[in-house]
C-alpha atoms as a PDB file:
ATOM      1  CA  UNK A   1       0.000   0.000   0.000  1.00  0.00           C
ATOM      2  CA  UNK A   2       1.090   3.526  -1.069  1.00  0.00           C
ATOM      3  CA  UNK A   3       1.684   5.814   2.066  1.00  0.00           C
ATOM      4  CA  UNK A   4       1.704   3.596   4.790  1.00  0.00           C
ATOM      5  CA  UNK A   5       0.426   5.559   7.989  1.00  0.00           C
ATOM      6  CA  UNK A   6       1.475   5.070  11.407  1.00  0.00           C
ATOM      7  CA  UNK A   7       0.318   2.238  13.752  1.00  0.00           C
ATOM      8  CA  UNK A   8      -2.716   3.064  15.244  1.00  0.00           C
ATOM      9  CA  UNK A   9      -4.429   1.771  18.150  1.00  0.00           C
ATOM     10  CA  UNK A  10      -7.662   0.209  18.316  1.00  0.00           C
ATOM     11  CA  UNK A  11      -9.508  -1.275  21.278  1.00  0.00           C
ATOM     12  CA  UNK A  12     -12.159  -3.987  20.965  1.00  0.00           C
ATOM     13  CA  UNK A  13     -15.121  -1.293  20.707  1.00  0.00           C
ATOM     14  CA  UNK A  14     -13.461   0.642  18.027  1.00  0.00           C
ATOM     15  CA  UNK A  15     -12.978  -3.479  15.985  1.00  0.00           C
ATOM     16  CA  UNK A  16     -16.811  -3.859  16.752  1.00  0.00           C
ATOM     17  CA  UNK A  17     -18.168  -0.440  15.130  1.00  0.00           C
ATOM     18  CA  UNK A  18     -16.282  -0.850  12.329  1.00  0.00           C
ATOM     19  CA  UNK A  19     -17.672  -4.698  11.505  1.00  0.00           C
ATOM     20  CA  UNK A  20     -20.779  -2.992  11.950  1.00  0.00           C
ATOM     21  CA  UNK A  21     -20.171  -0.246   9.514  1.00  0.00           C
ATOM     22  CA  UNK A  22     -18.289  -2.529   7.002  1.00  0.00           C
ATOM     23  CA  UNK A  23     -21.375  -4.615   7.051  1.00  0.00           C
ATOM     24  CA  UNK A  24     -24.046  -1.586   7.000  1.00  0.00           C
ATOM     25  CA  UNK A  25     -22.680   1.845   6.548  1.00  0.00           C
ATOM     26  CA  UNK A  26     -26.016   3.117   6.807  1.00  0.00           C
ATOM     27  CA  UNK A  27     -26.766   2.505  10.623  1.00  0.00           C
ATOM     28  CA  UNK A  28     -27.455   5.226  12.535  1.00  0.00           C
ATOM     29  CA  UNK A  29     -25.053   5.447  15.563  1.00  0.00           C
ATOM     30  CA  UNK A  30     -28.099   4.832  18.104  1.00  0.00           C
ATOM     31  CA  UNK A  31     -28.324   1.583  16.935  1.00  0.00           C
ATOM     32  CA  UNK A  32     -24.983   0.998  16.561  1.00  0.00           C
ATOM     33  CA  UNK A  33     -25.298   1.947  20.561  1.00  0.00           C
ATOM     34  CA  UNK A  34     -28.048  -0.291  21.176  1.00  0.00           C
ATOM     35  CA  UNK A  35     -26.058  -3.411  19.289  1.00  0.00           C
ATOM     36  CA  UNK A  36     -23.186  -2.890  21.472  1.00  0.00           C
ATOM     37  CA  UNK A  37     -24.765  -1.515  24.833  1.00  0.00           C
ATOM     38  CA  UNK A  38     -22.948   1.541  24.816  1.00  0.00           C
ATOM     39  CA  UNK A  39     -24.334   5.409  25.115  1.00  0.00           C
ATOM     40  CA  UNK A  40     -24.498   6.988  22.025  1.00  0.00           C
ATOM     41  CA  UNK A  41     -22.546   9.688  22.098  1.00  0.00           C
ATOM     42  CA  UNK A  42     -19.565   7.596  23.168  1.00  0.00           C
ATOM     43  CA  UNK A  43     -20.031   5.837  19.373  1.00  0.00           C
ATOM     44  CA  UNK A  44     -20.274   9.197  17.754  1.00  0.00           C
ATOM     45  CA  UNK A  45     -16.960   9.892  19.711  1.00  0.00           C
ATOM     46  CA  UNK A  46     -15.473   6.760  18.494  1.00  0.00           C
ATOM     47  CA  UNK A  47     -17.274   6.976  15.425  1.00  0.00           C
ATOM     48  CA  UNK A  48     -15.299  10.454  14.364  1.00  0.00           C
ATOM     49  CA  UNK A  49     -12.081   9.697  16.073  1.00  0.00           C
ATOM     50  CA  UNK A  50     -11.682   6.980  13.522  1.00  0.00           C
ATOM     51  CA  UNK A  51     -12.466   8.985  10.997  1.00  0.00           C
ATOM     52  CA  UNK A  52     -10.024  11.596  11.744  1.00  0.00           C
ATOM     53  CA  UNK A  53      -7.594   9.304  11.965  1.00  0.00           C
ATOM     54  CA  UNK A  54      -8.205   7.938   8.642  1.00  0.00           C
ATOM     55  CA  UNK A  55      -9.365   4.702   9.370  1.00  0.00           C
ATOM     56  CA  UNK A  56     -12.551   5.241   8.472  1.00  0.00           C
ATOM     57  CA  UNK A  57     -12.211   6.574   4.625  1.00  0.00           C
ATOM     58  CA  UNK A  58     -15.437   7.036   3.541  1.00  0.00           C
ATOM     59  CA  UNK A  59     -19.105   5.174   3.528  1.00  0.00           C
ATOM     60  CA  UNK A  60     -19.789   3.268   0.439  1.00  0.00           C
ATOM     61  CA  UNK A  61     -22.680   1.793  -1.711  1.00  0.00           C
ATOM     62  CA  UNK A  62     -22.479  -1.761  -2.851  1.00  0.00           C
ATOM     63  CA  UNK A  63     -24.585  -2.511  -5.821  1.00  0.00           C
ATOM     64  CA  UNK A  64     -25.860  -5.817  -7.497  1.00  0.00           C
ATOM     65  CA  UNK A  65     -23.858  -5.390 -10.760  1.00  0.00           C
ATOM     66  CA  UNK A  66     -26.450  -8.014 -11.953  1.00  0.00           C
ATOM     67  CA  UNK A  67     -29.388  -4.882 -11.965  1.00  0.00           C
ATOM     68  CA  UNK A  68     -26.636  -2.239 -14.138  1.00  0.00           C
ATOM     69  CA  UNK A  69     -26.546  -5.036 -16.967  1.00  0.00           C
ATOM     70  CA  UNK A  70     -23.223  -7.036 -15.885  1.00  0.00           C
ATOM     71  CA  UNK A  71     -23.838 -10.205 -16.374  1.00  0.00           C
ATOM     72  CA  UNK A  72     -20.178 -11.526 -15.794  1.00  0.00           C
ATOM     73  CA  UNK A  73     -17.087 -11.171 -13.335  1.00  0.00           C
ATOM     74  CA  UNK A  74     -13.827 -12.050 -13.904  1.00  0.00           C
ATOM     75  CA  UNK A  75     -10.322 -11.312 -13.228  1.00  0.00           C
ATOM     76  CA  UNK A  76      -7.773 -10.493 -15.948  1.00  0.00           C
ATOM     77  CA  UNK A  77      -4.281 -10.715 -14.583  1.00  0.00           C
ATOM     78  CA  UNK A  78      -1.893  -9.039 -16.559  1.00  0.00           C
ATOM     79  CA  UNK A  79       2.448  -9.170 -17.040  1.00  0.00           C
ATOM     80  CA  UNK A  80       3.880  -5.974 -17.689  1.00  0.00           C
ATOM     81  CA  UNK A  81       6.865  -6.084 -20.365  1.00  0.00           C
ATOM     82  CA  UNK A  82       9.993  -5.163 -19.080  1.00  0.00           C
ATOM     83  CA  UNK A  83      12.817  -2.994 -19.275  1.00  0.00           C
ATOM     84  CA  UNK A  84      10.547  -0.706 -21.937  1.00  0.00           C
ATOM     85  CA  UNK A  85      12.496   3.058 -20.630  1.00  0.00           C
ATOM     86  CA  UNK A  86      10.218   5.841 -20.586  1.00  0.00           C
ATOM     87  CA  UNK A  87       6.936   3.922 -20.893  1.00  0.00           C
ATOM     88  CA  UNK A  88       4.643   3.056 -17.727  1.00  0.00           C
ATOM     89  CA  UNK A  89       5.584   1.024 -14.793  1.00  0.00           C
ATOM     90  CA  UNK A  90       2.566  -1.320 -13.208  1.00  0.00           C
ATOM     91  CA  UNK A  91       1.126   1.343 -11.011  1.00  0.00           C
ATOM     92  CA  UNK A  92       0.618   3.882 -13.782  1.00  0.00           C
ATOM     93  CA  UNK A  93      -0.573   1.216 -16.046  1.00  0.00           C
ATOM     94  CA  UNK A  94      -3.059   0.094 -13.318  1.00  0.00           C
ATOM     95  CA  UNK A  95      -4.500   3.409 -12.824  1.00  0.00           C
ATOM     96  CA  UNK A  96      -4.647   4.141 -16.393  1.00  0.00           C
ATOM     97  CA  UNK A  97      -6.645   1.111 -17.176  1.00  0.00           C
ATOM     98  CA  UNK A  98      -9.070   2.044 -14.454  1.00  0.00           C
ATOM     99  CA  UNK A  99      -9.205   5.633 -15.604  1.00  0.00           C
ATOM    100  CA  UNK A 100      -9.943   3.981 -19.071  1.00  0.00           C
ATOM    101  CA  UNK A 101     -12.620   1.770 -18.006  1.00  0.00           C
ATOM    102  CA  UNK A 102     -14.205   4.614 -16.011  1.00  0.00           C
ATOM    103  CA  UNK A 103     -14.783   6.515 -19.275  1.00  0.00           C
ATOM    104  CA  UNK A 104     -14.653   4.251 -22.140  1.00  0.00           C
ATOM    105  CA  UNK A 105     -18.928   2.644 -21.986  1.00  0.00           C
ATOM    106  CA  UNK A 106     -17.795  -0.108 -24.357  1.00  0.00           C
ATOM    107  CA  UNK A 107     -14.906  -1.585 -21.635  1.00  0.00           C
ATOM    108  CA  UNK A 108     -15.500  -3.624 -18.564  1.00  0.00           C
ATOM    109  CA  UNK A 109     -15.765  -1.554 -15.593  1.00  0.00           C
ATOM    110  CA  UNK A 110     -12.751  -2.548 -13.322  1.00  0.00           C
ATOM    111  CA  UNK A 111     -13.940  -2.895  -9.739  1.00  0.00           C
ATOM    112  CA  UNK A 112     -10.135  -2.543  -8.591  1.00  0.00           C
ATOM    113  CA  UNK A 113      -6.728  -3.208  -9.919  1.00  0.00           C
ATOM    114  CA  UNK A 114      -3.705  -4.527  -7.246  1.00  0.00           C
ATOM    115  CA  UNK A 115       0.091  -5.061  -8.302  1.00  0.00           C
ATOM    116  CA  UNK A 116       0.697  -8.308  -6.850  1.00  0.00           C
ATOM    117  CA  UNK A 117       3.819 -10.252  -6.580  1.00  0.00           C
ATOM    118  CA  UNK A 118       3.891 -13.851  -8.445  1.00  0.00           C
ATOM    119  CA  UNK A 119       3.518 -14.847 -12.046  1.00  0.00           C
ATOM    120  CA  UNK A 120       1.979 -11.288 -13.099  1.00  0.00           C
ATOM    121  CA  UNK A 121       2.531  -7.999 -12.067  1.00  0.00           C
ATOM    122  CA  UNK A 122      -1.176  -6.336 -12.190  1.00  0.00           C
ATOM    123  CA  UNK A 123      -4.280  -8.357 -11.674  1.00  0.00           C
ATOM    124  CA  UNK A 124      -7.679  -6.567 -12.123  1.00  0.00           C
ATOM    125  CA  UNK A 125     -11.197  -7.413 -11.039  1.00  0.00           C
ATOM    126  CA  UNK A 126     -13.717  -6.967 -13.625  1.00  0.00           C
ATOM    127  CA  UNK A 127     -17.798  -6.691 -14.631  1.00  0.00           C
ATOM    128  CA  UNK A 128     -18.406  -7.421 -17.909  1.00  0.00           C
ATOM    129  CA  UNK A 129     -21.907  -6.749 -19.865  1.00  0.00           C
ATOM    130  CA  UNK A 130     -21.498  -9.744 -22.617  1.00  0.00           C
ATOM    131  CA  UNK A 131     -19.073 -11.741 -24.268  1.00  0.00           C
ATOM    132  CA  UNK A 132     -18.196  -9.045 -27.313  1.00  0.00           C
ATOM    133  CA  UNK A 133     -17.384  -6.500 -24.457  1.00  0.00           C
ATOM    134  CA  UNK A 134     -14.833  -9.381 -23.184  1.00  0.00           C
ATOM    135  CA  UNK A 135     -13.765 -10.485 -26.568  1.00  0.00           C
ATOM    136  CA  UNK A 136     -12.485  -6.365 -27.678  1.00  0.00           C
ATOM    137  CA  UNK A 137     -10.838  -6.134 -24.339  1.00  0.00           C
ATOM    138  CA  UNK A 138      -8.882  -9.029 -24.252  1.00  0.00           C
ATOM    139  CA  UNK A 139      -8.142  -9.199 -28.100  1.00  0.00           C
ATOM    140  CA  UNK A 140      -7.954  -5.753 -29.133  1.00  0.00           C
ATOM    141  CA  UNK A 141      -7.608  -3.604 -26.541  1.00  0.00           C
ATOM    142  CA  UNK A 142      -4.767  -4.786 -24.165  1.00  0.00           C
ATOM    143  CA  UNK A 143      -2.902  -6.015 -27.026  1.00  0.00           C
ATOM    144  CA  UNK A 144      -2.639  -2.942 -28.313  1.00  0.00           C
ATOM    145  CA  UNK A 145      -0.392  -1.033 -24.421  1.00  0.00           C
ATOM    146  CA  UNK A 146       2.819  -2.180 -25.484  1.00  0.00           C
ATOM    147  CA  UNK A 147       3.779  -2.251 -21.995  1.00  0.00           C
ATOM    148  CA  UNK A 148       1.356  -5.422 -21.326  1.00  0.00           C
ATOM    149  CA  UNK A 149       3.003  -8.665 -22.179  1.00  0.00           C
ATOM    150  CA  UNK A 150       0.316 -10.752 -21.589  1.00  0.00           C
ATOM    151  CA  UNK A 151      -2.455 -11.904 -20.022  1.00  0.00           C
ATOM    152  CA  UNK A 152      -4.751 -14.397 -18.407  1.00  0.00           C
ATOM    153  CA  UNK A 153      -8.063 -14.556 -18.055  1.00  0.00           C
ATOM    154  CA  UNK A 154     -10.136 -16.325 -15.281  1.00  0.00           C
ATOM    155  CA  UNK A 155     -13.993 -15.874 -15.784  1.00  0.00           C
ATOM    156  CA  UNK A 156     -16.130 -16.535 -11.686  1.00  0.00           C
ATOM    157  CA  UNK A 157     -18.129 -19.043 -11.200  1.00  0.00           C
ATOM    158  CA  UNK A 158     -19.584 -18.167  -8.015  1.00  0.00           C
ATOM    159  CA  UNK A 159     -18.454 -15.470  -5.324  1.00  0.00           C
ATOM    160  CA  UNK A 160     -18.230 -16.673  -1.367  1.00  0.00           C
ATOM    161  CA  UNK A 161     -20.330 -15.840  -0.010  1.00  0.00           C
ATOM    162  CA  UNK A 162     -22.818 -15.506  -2.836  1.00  0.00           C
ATOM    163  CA  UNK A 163     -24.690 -12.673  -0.932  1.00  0.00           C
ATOM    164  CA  UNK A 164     -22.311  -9.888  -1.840  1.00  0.00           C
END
């Protein structure tokens, strides 16, 4: 990870609101109170201190990506070329295929993209619409980033648990 922080200290309360809050980031902190028998304005306490510190980034939304027309998940890991000077190394080429996917409607959308150590250098979690969308993005579109030497593509089954 990029920017590594320094250690911070978290008690057992602090470990219990945030399983709450990674499981519904929409509870209100009175209930978050009433799970854990604590006052309420001790988990609003807690609640911004961990925030402030940064542990708490931000409150998300997780979609079925079923209902926005993905009907397929997969994950494409990719080797980077080396010793190309002057062209991208695997964290620019990461972001840059995110960036891409963000804006390009005709691309998967890449749910997140991690260097990794191993066999490949970037691997990248994607929802794909249908099997064209796949089929231009594997064939035609990373084969054209001269800094990607190859890839490898494996296609999900099922997720565990299945309810995410």
């Amino acid at each position: 990870m990029r920017g590594r922080r320094n250690k911070v200290s978290l008690d057992y309360l602090d470990i219990q609101i945030i399983n709450l809050l990674r499981k519904n980031a929409r509870l209100k902190s009175s209930e978050i109170a009433k799970k854990l028998g604590r006052p309420r304005t001790t988990i609003v306490q807690r609640i911004k201190k961990l925030e402030e510190e940064g542990i708490i980034r931000s409150y998300t939304v997780s979609v079925r990506p079923d209902v926005l027309g993905y009907n397929y998940y997969a994950y494409i890991a990719i080797k980077v070329r080396k010793g190309l000077t002057g062209k991208l190394d695997q964290y620019e080429l990461a972001k840059k295929l995110v960036n891409e996917s963000r804006n390009k409607n005709e691309a998967p959308t890449i749910e997140e993209a991690a260097i990794v150590t191993g066999a490949y250098d970037i691997i990248l979690r994607v929802w794909i619409r249908n099997w064209e969308e796949l089929s231009r993005y594997l064939l035609k579109y990373l084969p054209s980033i001269e800094e990607i030497e190859s890839t490898e593509t494996f296609m999900v089954l099922r997720k565990v648990p299945d309810d995410e």
